[in-house]
Protein backbone atom coordinates (compact mmCIF):
# COMPACT_ATOMS: atom_id res chain seq x y z
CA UNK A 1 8.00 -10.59 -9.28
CA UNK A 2 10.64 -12.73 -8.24
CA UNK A 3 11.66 -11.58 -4.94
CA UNK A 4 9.90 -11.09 -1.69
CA UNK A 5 6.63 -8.57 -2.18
CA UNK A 6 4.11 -6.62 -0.52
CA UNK A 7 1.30 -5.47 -1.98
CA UNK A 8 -1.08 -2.46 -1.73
CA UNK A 9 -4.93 -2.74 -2.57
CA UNK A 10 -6.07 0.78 -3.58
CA UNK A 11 -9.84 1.95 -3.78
CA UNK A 12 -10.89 4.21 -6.58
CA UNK A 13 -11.13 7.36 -4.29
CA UNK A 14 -7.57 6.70 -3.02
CA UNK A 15 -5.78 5.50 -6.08
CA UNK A 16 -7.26 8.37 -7.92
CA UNK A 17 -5.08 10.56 -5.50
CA UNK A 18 -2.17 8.38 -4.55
CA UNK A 19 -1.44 6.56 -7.40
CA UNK A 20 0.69 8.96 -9.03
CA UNK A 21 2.53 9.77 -5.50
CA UNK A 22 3.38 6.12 -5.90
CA UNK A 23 4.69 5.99 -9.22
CA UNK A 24 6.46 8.92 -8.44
CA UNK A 25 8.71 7.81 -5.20
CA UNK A 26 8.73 3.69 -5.76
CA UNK A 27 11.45 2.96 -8.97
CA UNK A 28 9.32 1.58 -11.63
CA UNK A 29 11.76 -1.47 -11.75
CA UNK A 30 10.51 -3.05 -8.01
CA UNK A 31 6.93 -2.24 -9.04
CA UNK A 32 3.65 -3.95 -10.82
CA UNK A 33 0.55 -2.42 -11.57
CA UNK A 34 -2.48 -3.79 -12.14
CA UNK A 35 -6.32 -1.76 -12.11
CA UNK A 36 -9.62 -3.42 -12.17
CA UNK A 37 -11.87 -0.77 -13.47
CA UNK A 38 -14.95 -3.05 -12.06
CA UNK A 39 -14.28 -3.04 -8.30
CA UNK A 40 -14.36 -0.06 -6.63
CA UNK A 41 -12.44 -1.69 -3.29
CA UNK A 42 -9.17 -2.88 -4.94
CA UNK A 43 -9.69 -0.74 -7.83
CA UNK A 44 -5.57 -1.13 -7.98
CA UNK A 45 -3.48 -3.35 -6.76
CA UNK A 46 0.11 -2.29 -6.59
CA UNK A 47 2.63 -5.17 -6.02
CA UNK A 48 6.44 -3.80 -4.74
CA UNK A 49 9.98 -5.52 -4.38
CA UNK A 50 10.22 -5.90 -0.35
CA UNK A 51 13.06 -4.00 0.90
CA UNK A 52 13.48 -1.11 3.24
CA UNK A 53 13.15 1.55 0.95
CA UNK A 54 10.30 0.51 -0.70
CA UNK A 55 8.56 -0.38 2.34
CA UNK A 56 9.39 3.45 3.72
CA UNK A 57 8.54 5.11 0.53
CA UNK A 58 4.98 3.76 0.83
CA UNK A 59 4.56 3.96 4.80
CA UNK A 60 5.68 7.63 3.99
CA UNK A 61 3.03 8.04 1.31
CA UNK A 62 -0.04 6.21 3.20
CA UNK A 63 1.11 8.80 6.70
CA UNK A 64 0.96 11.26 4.31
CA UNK A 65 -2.24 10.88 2.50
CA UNK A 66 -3.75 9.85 5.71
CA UNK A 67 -2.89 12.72 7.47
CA UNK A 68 -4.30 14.96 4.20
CA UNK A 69 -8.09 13.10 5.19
CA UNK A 70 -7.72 11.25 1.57
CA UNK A 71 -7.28 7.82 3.45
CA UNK A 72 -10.24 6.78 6.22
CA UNK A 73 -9.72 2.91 6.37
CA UNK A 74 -6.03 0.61 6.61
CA UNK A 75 -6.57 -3.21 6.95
CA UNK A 76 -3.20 -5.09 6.94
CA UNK A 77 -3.60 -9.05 6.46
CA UNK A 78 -0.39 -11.46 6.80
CA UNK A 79 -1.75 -15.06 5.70
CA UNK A 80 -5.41 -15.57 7.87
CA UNK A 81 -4.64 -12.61 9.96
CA UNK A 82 -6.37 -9.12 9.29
CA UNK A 83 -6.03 -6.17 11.28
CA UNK A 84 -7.48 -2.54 11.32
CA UNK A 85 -4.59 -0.35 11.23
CA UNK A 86 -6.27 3.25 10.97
CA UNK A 87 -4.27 4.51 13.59
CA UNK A 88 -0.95 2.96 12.95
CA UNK A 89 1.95 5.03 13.19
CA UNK A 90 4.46 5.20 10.22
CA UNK A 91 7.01 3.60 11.91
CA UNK A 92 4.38 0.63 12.39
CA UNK A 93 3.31 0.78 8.67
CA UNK A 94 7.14 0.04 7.72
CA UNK A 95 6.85 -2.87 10.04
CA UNK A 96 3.86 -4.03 8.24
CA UNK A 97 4.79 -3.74 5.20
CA UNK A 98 8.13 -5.43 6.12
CA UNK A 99 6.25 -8.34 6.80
CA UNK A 100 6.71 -11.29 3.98
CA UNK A 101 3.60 -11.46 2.13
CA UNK A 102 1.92 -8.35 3.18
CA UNK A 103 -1.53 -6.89 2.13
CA UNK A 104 -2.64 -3.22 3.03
CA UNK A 105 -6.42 -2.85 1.98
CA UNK A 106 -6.37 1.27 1.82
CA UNK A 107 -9.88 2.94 0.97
C-alpha cells in the first residue's frame, strides 16, 4: 500500500471469527490480506489505508468482539514500543490505530 497503514495481526481463534466482520465493514480497496496457515499467533495479518474511518471501523469491530469474550489479549506496538491494551476503550483503540505505523497483536 502506498499510503499511511496500520496493520492488524489476527490469531487463528480470532480471525476465524472476525475476519469476515472485517471484510465486511473495511472497503476492500484500503485493505490487504495476507494468512499464514503455519502460525497460529499472526495467523492473518490484515494491512488497512490509515484514515479515520478505517481506523473506527476496526476499533468498532475489536470493542465488539471483545466485548462478545472472542478477544482475551490486545498488544499495540508503535516502532520499539509495545503495550498491553486489554482494557482499552474504543475511543483509545481509534487513537491507536491512528498512530503511523501501528501494530495490534489480537489473540
Amino acid at each position: 500500500m502506498k499510503s499511511t497503514t496500520f496493520i492488524l495481526r489476527l490469531s487463528h481463534p480470532v480471525s476465524a471469527d472476525m475476519l469476515e466482520d472485517l471484510r465486511a465493514v473495511i472497503p476492500a480497496d484500503t485493505t490487504h490480506i495476507f494468512i499464514n496457515a503455519l502460525d497460529e499467533e499472526s495467523h492473518t495479518t490484515v494491512e488497512c489505508a490509515q484514515n479515520d474511518d478505517n481506523c473506527s471501523l476496526a476499533a468498532s469491530a475489536i470493542a465488539l468482539w471483545r466485548q462478545l469474550g472472542h478477544i482475551h489479549h490486545l498488544t499495540w506496538r508503535h516502532g520499539w514500543q509495545s503495550l498491553n491494551v486489554n482494557e482499552a476503550s474504543q475511543q483509545e483503540l481509534f487513537q491507536m490505530l491512528k498512530t503511523p505505523g501501528a501494530i495490534m497483536h489480537i489473540s
